[in-house]
N, C-alpha and C. Protein backbone atom coordinates (compact mmCIF):
# COMPACT_ATOMS: atom_id res chain seq x y z
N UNK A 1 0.84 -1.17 0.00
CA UNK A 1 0.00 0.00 0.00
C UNK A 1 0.89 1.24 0.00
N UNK A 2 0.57 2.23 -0.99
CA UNK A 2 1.33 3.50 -0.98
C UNK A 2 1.57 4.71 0.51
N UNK A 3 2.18 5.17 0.51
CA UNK A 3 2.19 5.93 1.97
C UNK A 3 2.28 7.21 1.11
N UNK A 4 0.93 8.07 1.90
CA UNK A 4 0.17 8.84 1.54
C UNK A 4 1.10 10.61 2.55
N UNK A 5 1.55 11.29 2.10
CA UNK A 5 1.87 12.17 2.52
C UNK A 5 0.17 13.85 2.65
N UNK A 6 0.49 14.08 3.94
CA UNK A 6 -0.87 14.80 4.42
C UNK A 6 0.09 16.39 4.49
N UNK A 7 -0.17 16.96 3.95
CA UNK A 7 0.28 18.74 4.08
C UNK A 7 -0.81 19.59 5.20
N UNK A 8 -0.04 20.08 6.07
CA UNK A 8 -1.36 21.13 6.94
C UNK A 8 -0.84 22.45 6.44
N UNK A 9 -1.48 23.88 6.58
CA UNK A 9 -1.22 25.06 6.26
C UNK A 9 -0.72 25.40 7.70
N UNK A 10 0.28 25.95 7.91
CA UNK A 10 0.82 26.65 9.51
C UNK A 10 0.26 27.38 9.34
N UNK A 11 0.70 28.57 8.76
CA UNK A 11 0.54 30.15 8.31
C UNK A 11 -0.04 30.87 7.04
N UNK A 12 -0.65 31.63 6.78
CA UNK A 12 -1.06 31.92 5.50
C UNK A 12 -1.58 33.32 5.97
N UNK A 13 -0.68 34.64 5.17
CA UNK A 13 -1.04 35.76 5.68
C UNK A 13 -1.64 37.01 4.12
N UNK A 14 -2.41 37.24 3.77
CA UNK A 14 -2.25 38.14 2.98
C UNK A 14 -1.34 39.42 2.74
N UNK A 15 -0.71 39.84 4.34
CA UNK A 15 0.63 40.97 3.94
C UNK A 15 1.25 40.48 3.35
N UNK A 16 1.71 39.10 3.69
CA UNK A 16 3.27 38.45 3.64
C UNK A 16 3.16 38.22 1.95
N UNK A 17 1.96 37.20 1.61
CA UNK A 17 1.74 36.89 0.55
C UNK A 17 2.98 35.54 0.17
N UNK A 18 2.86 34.63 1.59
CA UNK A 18 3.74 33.46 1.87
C UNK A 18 2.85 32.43 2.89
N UNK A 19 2.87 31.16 2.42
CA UNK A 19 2.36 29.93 3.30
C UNK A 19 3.53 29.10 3.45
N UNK A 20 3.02 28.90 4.82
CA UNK A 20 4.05 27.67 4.91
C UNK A 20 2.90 26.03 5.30
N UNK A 21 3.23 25.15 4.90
CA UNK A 21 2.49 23.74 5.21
C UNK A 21 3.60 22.98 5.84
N UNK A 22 3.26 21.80 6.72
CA UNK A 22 3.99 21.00 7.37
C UNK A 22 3.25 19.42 6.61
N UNK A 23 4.65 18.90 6.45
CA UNK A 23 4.22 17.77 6.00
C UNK A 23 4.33 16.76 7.26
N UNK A 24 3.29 16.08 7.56
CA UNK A 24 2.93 15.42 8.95
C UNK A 24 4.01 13.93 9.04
N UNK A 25 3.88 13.27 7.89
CA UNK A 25 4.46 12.41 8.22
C UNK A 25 6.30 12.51 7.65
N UNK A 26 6.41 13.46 7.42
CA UNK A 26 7.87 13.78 7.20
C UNK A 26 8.52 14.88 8.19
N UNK A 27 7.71 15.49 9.14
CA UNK A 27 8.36 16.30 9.91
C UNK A 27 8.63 17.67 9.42
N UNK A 28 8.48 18.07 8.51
CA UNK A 28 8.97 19.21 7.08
C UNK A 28 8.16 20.18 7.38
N UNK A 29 8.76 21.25 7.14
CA UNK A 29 7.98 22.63 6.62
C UNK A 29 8.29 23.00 5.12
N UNK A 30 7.60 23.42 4.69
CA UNK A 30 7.26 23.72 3.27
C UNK A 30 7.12 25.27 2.99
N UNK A 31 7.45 26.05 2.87
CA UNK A 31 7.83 27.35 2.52
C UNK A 31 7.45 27.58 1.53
N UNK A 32 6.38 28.79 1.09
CA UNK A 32 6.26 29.14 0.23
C UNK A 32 5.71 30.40 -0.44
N UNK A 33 6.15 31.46 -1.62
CA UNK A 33 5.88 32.74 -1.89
C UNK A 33 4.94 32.43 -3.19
N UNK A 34 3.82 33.27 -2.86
CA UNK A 34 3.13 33.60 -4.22
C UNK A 34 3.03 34.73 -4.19
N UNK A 35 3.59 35.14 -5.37
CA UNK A 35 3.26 36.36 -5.74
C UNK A 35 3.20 36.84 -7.00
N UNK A 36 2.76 37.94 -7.75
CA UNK A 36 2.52 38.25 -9.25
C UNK A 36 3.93 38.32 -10.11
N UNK A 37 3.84 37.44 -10.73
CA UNK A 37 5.06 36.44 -11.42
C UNK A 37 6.15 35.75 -11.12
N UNK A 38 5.58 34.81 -9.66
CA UNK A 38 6.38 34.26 -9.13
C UNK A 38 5.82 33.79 -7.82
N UNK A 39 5.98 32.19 -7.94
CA UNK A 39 5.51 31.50 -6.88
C UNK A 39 6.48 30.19 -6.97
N UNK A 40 6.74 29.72 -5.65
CA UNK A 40 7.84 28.75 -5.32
C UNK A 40 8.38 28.88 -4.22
N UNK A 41 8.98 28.08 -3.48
CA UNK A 41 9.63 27.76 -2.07
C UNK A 41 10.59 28.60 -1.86
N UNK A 42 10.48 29.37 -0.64
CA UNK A 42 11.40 30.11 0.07
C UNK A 42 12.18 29.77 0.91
N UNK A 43 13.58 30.10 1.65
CA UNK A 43 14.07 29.46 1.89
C UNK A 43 14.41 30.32 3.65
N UNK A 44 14.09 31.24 3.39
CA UNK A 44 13.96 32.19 4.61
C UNK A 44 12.46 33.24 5.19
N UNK A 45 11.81 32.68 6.30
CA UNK A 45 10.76 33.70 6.27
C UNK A 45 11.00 34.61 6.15
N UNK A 46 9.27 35.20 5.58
CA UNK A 46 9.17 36.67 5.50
C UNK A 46 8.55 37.58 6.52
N UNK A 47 7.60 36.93 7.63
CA UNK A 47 7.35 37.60 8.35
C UNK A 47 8.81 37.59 9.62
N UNK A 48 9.00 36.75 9.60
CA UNK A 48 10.65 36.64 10.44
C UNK A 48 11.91 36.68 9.44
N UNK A 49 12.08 37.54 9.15
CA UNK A 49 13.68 37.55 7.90
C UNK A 49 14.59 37.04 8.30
N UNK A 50 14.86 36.38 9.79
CA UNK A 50 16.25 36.02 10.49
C UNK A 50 16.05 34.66 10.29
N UNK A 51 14.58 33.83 10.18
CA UNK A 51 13.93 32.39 10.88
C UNK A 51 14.18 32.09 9.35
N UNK A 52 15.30 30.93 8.99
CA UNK A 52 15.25 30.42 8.17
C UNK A 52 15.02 29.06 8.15
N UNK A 53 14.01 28.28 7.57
CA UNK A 53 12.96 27.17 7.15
C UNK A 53 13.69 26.05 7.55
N UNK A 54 15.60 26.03 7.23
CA UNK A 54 16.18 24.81 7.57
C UNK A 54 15.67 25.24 9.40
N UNK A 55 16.53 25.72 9.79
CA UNK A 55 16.48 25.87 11.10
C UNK A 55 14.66 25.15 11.79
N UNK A 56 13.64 25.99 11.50
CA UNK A 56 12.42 25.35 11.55
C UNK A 56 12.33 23.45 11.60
N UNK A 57 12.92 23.40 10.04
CA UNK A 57 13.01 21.76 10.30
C UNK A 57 13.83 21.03 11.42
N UNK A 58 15.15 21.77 11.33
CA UNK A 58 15.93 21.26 12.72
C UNK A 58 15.28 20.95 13.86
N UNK A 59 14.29 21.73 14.03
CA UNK A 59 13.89 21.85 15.44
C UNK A 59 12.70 20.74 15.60
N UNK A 60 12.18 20.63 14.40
CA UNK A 60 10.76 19.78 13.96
C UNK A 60 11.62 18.36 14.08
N UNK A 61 12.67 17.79 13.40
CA UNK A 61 13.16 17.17 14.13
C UNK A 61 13.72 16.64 15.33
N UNK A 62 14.32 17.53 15.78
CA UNK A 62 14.54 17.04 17.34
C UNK A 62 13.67 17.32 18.26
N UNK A 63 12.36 17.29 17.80
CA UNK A 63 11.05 17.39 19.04
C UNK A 63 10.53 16.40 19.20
N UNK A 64 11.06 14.78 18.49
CA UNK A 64 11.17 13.68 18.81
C UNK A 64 11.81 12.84 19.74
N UNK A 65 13.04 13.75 20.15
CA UNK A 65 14.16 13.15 21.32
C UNK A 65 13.92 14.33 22.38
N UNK A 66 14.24 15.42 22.67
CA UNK A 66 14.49 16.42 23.09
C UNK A 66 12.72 17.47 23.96
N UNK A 67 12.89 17.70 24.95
CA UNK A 67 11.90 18.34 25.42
C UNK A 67 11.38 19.67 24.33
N UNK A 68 10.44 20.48 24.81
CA UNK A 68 10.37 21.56 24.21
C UNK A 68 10.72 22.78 24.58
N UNK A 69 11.15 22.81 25.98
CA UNK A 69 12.03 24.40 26.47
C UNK A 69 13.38 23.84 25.95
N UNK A 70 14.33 22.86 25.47
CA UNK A 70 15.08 22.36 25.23
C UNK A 70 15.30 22.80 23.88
N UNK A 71 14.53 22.98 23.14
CA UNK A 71 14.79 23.43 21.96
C UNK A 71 14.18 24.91 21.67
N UNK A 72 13.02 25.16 22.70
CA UNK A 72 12.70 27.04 22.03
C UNK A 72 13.87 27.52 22.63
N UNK A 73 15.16 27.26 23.82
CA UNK A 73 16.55 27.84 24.19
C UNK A 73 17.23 27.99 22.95
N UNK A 74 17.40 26.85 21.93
CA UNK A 74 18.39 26.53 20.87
C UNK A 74 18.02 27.35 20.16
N UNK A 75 16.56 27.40 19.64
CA UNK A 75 16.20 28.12 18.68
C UNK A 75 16.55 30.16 19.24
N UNK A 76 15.89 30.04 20.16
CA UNK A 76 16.26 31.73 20.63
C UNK A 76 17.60 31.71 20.61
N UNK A 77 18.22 30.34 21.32
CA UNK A 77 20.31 31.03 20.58
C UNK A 77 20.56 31.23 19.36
N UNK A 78 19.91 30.74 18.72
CA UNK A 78 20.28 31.07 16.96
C UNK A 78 19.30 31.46 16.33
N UNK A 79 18.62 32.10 16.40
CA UNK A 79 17.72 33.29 15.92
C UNK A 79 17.96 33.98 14.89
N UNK A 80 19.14 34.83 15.96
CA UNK A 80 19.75 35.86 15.43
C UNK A 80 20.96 35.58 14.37
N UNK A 81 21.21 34.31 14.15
CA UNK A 81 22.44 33.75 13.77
C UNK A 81 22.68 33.76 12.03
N UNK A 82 23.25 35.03 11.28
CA UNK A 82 23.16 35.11 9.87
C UNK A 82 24.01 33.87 9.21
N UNK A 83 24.85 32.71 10.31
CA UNK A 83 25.22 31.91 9.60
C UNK A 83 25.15 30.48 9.60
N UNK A 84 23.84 30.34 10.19
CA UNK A 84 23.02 29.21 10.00
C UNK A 84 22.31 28.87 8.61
């Protein structure tokens, strides 16, 4: 039997004119810009310009081993971090 991948919408803002979906059984965020001549996966938010999408997944991963003040610490240490 095929294994069926399920997308949820996180976010969806008309300023931003960006969604992001989580794919449930892959752990993933999905990033994405539509806009007038041009739509496709982003790789850094837009309502957060610092929060880039890998980082997001990082964390979506290790919320399988790891508590959750355990990782919103990690994430607030590298936030700010332009070289992540």
């Amino acid at each position: 039997m095929a294994e069926t991948t399920t997308l949820h919408p996180l976010q969806t803002n008309t300023w931003v004119k960006a969604s992001w979906m989580v794919n449930t059984a892959g752990l993933e965020v999905i990033a994405f810009e539509v806009a007038e001549g041009h739509n496709g996966c982003i790789e850094t938010s837009q309502a957060l310009p610092n929060l880039k999408i890998v980082l997001v997944n990082k964390a979506l991963g290790r919320s399988a081993a790891e508590d959750n003040s355990t990782i919103e610490r990690c994430l607030l240490a590298q936030f700010g971090n332009p070289n992540l």
